[in-house]
Protein backbone atom coordinates (compact mmCIF):
# COMPACT_ATOMS: atom_id res chain seq x y z
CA UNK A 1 -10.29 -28.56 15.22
CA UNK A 2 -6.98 -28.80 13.89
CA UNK A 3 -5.29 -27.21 16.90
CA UNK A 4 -5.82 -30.45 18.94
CA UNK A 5 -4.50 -32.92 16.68
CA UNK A 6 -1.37 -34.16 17.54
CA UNK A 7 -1.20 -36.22 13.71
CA UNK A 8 -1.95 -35.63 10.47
CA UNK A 9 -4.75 -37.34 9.66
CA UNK A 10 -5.53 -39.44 6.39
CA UNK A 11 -8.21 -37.00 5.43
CA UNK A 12 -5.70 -34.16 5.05
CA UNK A 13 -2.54 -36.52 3.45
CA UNK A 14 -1.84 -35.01 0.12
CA UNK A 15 0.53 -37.18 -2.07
CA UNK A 16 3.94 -34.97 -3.05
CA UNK A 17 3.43 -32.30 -5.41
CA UNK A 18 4.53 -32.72 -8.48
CA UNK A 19 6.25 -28.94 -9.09
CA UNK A 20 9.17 -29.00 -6.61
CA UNK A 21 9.73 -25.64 -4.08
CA UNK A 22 12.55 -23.91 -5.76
CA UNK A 23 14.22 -22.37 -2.47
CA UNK A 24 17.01 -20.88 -4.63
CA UNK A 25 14.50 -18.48 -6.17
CA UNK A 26 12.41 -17.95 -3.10
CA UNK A 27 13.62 -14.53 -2.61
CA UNK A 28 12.44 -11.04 -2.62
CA UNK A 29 14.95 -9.86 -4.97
CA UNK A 30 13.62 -12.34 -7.97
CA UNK A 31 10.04 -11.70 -6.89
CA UNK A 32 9.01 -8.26 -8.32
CA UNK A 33 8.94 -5.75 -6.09
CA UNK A 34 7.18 -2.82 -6.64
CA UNK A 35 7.83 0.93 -5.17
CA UNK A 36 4.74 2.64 -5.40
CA UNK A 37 6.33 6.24 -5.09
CA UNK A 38 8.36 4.89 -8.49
CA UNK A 39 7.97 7.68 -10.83
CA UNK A 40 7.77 4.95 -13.76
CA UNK A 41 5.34 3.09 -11.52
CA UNK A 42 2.92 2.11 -13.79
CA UNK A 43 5.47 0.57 -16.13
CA UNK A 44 6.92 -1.44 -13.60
CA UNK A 45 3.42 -2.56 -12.39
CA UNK A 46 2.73 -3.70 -15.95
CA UNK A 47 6.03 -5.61 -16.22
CA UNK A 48 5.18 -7.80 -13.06
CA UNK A 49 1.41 -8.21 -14.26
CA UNK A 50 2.85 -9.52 -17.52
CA UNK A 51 5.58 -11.61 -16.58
CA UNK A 52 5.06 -13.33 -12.80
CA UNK A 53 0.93 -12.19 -12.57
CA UNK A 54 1.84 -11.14 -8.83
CA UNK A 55 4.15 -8.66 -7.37
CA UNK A 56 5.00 -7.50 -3.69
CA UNK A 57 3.81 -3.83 -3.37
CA UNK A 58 5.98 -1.50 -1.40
CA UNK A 59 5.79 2.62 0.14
CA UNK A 60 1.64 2.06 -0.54
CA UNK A 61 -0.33 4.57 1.67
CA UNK A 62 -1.93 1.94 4.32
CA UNK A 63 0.03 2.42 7.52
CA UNK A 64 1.22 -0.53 9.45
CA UNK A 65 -0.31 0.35 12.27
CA UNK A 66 -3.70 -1.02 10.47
CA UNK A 67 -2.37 -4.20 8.56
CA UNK A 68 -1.33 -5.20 12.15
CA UNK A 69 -4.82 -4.17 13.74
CA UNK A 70 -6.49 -6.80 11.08
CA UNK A 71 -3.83 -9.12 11.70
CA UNK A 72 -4.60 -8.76 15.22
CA UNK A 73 -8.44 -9.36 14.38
CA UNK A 74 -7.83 -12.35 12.72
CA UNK A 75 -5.65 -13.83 15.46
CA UNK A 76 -8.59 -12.93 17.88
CA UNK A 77 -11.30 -15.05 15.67
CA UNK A 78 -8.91 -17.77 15.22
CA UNK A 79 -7.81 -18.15 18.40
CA UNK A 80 -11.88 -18.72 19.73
CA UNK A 81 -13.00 -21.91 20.64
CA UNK A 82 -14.25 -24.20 17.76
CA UNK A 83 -17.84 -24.35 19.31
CA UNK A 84 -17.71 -20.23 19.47
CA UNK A 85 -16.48 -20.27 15.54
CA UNK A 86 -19.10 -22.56 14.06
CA UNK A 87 -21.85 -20.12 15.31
CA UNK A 88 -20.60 -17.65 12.17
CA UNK A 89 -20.41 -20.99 10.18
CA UNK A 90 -20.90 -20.22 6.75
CA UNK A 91 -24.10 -22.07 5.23
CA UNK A 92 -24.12 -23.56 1.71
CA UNK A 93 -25.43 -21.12 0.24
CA UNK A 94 -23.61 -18.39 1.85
CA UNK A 95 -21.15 -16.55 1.22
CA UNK A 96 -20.05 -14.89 4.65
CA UNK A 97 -19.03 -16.27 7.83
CA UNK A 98 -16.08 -18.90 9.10
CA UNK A 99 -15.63 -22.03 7.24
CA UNK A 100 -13.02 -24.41 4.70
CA UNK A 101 -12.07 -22.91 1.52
CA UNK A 102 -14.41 -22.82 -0.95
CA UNK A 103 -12.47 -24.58 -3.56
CA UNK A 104 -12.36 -27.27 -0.87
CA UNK A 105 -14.79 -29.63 -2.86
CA UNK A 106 -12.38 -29.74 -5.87
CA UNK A 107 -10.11 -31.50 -4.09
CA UNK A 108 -10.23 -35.23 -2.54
CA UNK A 109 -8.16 -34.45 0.47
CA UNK A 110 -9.32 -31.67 2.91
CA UNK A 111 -6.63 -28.51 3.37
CA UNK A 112 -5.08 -27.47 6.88
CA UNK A 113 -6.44 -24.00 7.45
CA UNK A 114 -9.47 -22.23 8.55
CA UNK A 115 -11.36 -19.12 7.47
CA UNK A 116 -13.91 -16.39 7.46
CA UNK A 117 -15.03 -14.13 4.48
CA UNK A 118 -16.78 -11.04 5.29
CA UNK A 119 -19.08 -9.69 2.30
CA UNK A 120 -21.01 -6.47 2.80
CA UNK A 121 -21.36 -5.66 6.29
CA UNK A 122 -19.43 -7.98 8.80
CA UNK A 123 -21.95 -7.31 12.01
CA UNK A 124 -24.31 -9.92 11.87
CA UNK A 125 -21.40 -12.10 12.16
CA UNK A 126 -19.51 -10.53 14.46
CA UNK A 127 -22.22 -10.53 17.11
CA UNK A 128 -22.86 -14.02 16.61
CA UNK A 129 -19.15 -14.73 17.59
CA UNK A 130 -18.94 -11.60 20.33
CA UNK A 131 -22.60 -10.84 21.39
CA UNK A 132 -21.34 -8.33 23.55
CA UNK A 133 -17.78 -6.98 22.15
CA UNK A 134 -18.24 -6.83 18.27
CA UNK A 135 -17.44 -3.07 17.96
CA UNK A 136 -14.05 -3.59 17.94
CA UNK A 137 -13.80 -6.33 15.27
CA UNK A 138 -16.66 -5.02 12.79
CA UNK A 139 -14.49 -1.21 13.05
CA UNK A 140 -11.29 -2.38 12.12
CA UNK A 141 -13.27 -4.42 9.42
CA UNK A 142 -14.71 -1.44 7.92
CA UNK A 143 -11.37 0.41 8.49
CA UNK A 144 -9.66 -1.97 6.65
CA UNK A 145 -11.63 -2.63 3.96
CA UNK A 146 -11.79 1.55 3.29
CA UNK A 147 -7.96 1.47 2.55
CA UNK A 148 -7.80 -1.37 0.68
CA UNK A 149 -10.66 0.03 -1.80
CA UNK A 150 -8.84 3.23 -2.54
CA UNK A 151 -5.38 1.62 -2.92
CA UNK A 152 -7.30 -0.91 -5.16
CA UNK A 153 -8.35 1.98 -7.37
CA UNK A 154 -5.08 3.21 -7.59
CA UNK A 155 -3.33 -0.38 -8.69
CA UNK A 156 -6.75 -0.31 -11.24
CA UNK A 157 -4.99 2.90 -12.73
CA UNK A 158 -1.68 1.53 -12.58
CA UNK A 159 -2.38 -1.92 -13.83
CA UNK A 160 -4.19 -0.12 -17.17
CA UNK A 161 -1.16 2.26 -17.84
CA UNK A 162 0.80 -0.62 -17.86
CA UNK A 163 -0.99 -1.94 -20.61
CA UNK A 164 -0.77 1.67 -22.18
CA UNK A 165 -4.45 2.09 -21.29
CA UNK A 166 -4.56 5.90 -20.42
CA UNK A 167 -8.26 6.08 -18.90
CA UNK A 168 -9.78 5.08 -15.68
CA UNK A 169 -12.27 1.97 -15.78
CA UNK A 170 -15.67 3.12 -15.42
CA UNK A 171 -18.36 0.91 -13.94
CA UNK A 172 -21.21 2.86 -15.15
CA UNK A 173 -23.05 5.57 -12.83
CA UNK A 174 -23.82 5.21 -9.08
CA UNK A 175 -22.11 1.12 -9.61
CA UNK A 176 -19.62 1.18 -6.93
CA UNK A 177 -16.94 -1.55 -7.44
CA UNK A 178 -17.41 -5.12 -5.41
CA UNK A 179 -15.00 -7.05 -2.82
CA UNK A 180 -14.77 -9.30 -0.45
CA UNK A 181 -12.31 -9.97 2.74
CA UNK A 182 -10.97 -13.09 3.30
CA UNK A 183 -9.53 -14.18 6.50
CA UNK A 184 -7.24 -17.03 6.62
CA UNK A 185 -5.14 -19.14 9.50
CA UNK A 186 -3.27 -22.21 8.71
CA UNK A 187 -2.34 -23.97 12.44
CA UNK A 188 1.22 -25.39 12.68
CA UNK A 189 1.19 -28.75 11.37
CA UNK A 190 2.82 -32.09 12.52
CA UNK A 191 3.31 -32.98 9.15
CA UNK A 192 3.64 -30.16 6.81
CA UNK A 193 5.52 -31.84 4.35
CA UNK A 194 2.35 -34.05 3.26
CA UNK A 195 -0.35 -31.46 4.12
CA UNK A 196 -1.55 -28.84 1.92
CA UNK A 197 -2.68 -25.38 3.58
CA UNK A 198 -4.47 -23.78 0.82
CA UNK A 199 -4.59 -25.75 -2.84
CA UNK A 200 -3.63 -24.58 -5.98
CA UNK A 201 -5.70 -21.55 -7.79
CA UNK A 202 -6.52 -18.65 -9.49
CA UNK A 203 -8.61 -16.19 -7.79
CA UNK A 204 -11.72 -14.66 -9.31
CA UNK A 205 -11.12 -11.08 -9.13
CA UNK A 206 -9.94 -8.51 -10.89
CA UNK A 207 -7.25 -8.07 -8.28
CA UNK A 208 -6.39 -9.47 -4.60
CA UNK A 209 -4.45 -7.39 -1.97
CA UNK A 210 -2.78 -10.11 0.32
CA UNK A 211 -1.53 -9.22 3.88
CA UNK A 212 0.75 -12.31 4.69
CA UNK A 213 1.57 -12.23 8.89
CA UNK A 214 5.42 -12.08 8.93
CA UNK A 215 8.16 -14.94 10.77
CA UNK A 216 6.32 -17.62 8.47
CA UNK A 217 6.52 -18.53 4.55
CA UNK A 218 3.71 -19.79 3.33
CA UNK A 219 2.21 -18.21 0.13
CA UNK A 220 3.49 -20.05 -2.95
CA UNK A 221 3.09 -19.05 -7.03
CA UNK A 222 3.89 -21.07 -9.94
CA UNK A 223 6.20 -19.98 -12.33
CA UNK A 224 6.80 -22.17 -15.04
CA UNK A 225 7.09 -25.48 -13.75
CA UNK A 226 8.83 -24.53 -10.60
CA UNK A 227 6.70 -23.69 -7.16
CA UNK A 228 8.30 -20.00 -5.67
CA UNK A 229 7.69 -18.87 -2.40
CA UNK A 230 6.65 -16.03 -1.54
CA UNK A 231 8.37 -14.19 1.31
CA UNK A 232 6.60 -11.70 3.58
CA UNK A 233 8.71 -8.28 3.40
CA UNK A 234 7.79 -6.25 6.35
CA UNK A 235 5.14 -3.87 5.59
CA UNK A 236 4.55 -4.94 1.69
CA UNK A 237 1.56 -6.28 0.41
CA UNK A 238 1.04 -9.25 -2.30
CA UNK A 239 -1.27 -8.02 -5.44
CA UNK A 240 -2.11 -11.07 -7.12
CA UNK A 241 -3.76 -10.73 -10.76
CA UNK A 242 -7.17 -12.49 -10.74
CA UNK A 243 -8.97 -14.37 -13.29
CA UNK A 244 -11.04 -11.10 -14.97
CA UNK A 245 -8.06 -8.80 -14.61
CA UNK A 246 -6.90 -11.59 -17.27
CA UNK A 247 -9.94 -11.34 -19.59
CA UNK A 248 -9.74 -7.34 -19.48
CA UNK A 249 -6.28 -7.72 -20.73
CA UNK A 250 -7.18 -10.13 -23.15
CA UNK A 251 -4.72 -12.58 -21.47
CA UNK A 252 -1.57 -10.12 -20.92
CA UNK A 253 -1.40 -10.21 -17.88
CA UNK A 254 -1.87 -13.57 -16.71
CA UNK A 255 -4.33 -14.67 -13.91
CA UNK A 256 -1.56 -16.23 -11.41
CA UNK A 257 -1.71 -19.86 -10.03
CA UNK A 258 -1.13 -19.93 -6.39
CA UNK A 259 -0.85 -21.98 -3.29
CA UNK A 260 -0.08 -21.88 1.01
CA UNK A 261 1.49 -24.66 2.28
CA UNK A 262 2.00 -24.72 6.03
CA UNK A 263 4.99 -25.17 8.58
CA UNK A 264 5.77 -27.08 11.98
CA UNK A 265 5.40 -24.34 14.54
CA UNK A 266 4.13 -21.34 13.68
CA UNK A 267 0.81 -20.16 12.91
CA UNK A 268 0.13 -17.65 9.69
CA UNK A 269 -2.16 -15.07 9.05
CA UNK A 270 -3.50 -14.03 6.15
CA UNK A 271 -5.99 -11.61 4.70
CA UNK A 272 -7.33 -11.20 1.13
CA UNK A 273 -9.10 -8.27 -0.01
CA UNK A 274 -10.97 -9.38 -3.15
CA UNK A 275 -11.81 -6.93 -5.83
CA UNK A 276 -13.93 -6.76 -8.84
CA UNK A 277 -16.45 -4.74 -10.49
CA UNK A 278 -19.97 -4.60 -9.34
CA UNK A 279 -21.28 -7.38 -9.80
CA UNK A 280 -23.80 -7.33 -12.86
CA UNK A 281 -21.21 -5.60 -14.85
CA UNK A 282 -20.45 -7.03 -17.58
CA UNK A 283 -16.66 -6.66 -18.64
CA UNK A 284 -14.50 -8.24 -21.26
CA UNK A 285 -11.01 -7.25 -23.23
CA UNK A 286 -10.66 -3.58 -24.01
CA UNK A 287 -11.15 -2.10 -26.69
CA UNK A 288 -7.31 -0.68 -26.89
CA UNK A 289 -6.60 -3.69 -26.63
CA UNK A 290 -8.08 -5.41 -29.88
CA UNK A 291 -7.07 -5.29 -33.51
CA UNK A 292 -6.75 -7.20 -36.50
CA UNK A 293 -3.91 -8.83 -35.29
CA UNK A 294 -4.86 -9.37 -32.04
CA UNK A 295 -8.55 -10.31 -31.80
CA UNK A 296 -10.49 -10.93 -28.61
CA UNK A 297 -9.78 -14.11 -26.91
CA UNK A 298 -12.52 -13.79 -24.44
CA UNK A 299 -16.38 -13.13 -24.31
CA UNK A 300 -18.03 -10.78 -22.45
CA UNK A 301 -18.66 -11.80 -18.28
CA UNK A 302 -20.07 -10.27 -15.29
CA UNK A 303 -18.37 -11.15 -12.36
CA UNK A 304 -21.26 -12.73 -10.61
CA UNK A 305 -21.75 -15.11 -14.12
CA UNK A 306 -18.15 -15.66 -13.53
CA UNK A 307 -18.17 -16.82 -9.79
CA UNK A 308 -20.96 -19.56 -10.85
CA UNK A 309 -18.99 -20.32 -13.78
CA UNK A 310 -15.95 -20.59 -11.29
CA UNK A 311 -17.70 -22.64 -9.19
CA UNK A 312 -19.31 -25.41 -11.40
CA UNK A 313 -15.93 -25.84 -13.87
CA UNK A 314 -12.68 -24.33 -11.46
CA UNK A 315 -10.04 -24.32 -13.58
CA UNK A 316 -11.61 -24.94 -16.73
CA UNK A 317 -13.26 -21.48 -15.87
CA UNK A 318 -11.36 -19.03 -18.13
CA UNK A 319 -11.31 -21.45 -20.59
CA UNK A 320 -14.78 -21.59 -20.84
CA UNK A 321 -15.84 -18.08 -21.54
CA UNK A 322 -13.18 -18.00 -24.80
C-alpha cells in the first residue's frame, strides 16, 4: 500500500533519467492545443499528430460535469482499503480489474501508482469492490465510456483529414470499434525525485483520450531528447497517438513516447480511454497513403496480434511488424 509508507523504498528507487524535464517548455502555449470548433480543425489536428504525436483537445462536446463524475469514481476506488481493492485484483491472465501497470515487468524497479482497467462491462468488478452500492460506479462507467466513443470517432475523422484522407475508416459490417478504460492514481510520494509513477511508453491504440485531475503535473512526453510536461488545462483532454494510429499512417504521425512522474503532496487522477479497432481487424497503412515513392513501411496487424506482440517484445513492437 503505498499510502502508508512513510519512505521510498529500494524496490521503487529509479536511478535519474537520462532526458532532463525541460520546465521552460512545459507550457500550454508550446504544447499544441487544439480548438475543436476550429473551422480548419482537421488541419490543425494533423499538424500536432505529425509533429509532437499528442495534443491537448479543447471546446470537445463532453461536459465537465462528467470528466469530474469519473474523476470522482476513481478517487472513490482509490481511496478503498487495500484489502477491499485486491478483491477486483486483476489475474494474470486478465485483463480487467485493479492492479500495477502492465508494462510493469519491463522494468527492474516497480512504479508508484495504482490502477484498474475496465474492459467490456465493469459490473462484475464493481460488485466485488461494492457488493451493495455498484450502481453508481458501473453508470458513470458506461456514461463515460459512451462519450468518449463518439468523440473518438470524431478525432478518427479528424486525424484522417489531416493526412488528406477524405473517408471514414470502416471496420467492416456489424464490427463495432474496441476500447478499454484505464484508471490510474499515483499517491504523493516522499521521494518523487527518484521514483517513477508510470514508465516510459507508447500505447497500443489507435488513439488514447487522457483525463489528467487538475492542481498536479504529472503526464510527461518526449520530444526530441528533452522530457515536456504536460500541464492539465481545465476542461481539455490529452489525445495521445498510439502505436497502430502510427502503422495506419505509415509512420506520419508518430506513436508518442510518454511518461507520469509523481509529486510530494498531492494525489493525481487519471483516466485513459483506449481505442482501437475491433479486435480481429486487421489494419495496416492506407492505401492513400502508398506510392512509388513512398512504399509501405509496415505489415498488416490486428490489434489483438498487436497487444501479444506488445507484450512479448515492448518497444521493439512496431519495429517488429516492418
Amino acid at each position: 500500500d503505498l499510502n502508508s509508507l512513510t519512505e521510498l523504498p529500494e524496490t521503487h528507487s529509479w536511478f535519474p533519467a537520462a532526458a532532463a524535464v525541460d520546465d521552460d517548455v512545459g507550457f500550454t502555449q508550446n504544447v499544441p492545443v487544439v480548438d475543436l470548433n476550429h473551422e480548419n480543425a482537421a488541419r490543425l489536428v494533423g499538424h500536432a499528430c505529425t509533429t509532437w504525436g499528442v495534443f491537448q483537445l479543447v471546446n470537445h462536446p463532453v461536459p465537465r460535469r462528467l470528466t469530474d463524475e469519473i474523476e470522482s469514481a476513481a478517487d472513490r476506488l482509490f481511496s478503498l482499503p487495500m484489502q477491499r481493492k485486491l478483491r477486483a485484483a486483476r489475474g494474470p491472465d486478465a485483463i480487467s480489474g485493479y492492479g500495477t501497470a502492465r508494462i510493469s515487468r519491463f522494468f527492474p524497479k516497480r512504479m508508484w501508482s495504482e490502477g484498474f482497467t475496465v474492459w467490456g462491462s465493469p459490473r462484475d468488478n464493481a460488485q466485488l469492490l461494492w457488493p451493495n452500492d455498484h450502481h453508481r460506479f458501473c453508470e458513470t462507467i458506461e456514461k463515460y465510456e459512451r462519450a468518449m466513443k463518439n468523440l473518438a470517432g470524431e478525432l478518427m475523422r479528424l486525424m484522417l483529414g489531416g493526412m488528406g484522407v477524405r473517408r471514414e475508416a470502416k471496420w467492416g459490417s456489424g464490427s463495432e470499434p474496441g476500447s478499454a478504460l484505464q484508471l490510474n492514481c499515483y499517491p504523493p510520494c516522499p521521494d518523487p525525485d527518484r521514483a517513477m509513477g508510470l514508465a516510459a511508453h507508447t500505447d497500443s491504440t489507435l488513439l488514447t483520450i487522457l483525463h489528467q485531475s487538475g492542481g498536479a503535473c504529472g503526464l510527461q512526453v518526449l520530444r526530441g531528447d528533452r522530457w515536456v510536461t504536460m500541464p492539465p488545462i481545465p476542461g481539455a483532454l490529452v489525445v495521445h497517438v498510439g502505436d497502430l494510429m502510427h502503422i495506419l499512417s505509415n509512420g506520419l504521425y508518430p506513436s508518442v513516447l510518454h511518461r507520469a512522474v509523481v509529486n510530494r503532496n498531492r494525489r493525481r487522477v487519471s483516466v485513459a480511454y483506449l481505442y482501437g479497432p475491433p479486435a480481429n481487424v486487421k489494419i495496416g497503412p492506407l492505401d492513400e497513403l502508398i506510392d512509388e515513392r513512398h512504399p509501405a513501411l509496415y505489415r498488416e496487424v490486428s490489434w489483438k496480434e498487436y497487444l501479444g506482440t506488445k507484450a512479448q517484445h515492448f518497444d521493439k513492437a512496431l519495429s517488429s511488424v516492418r
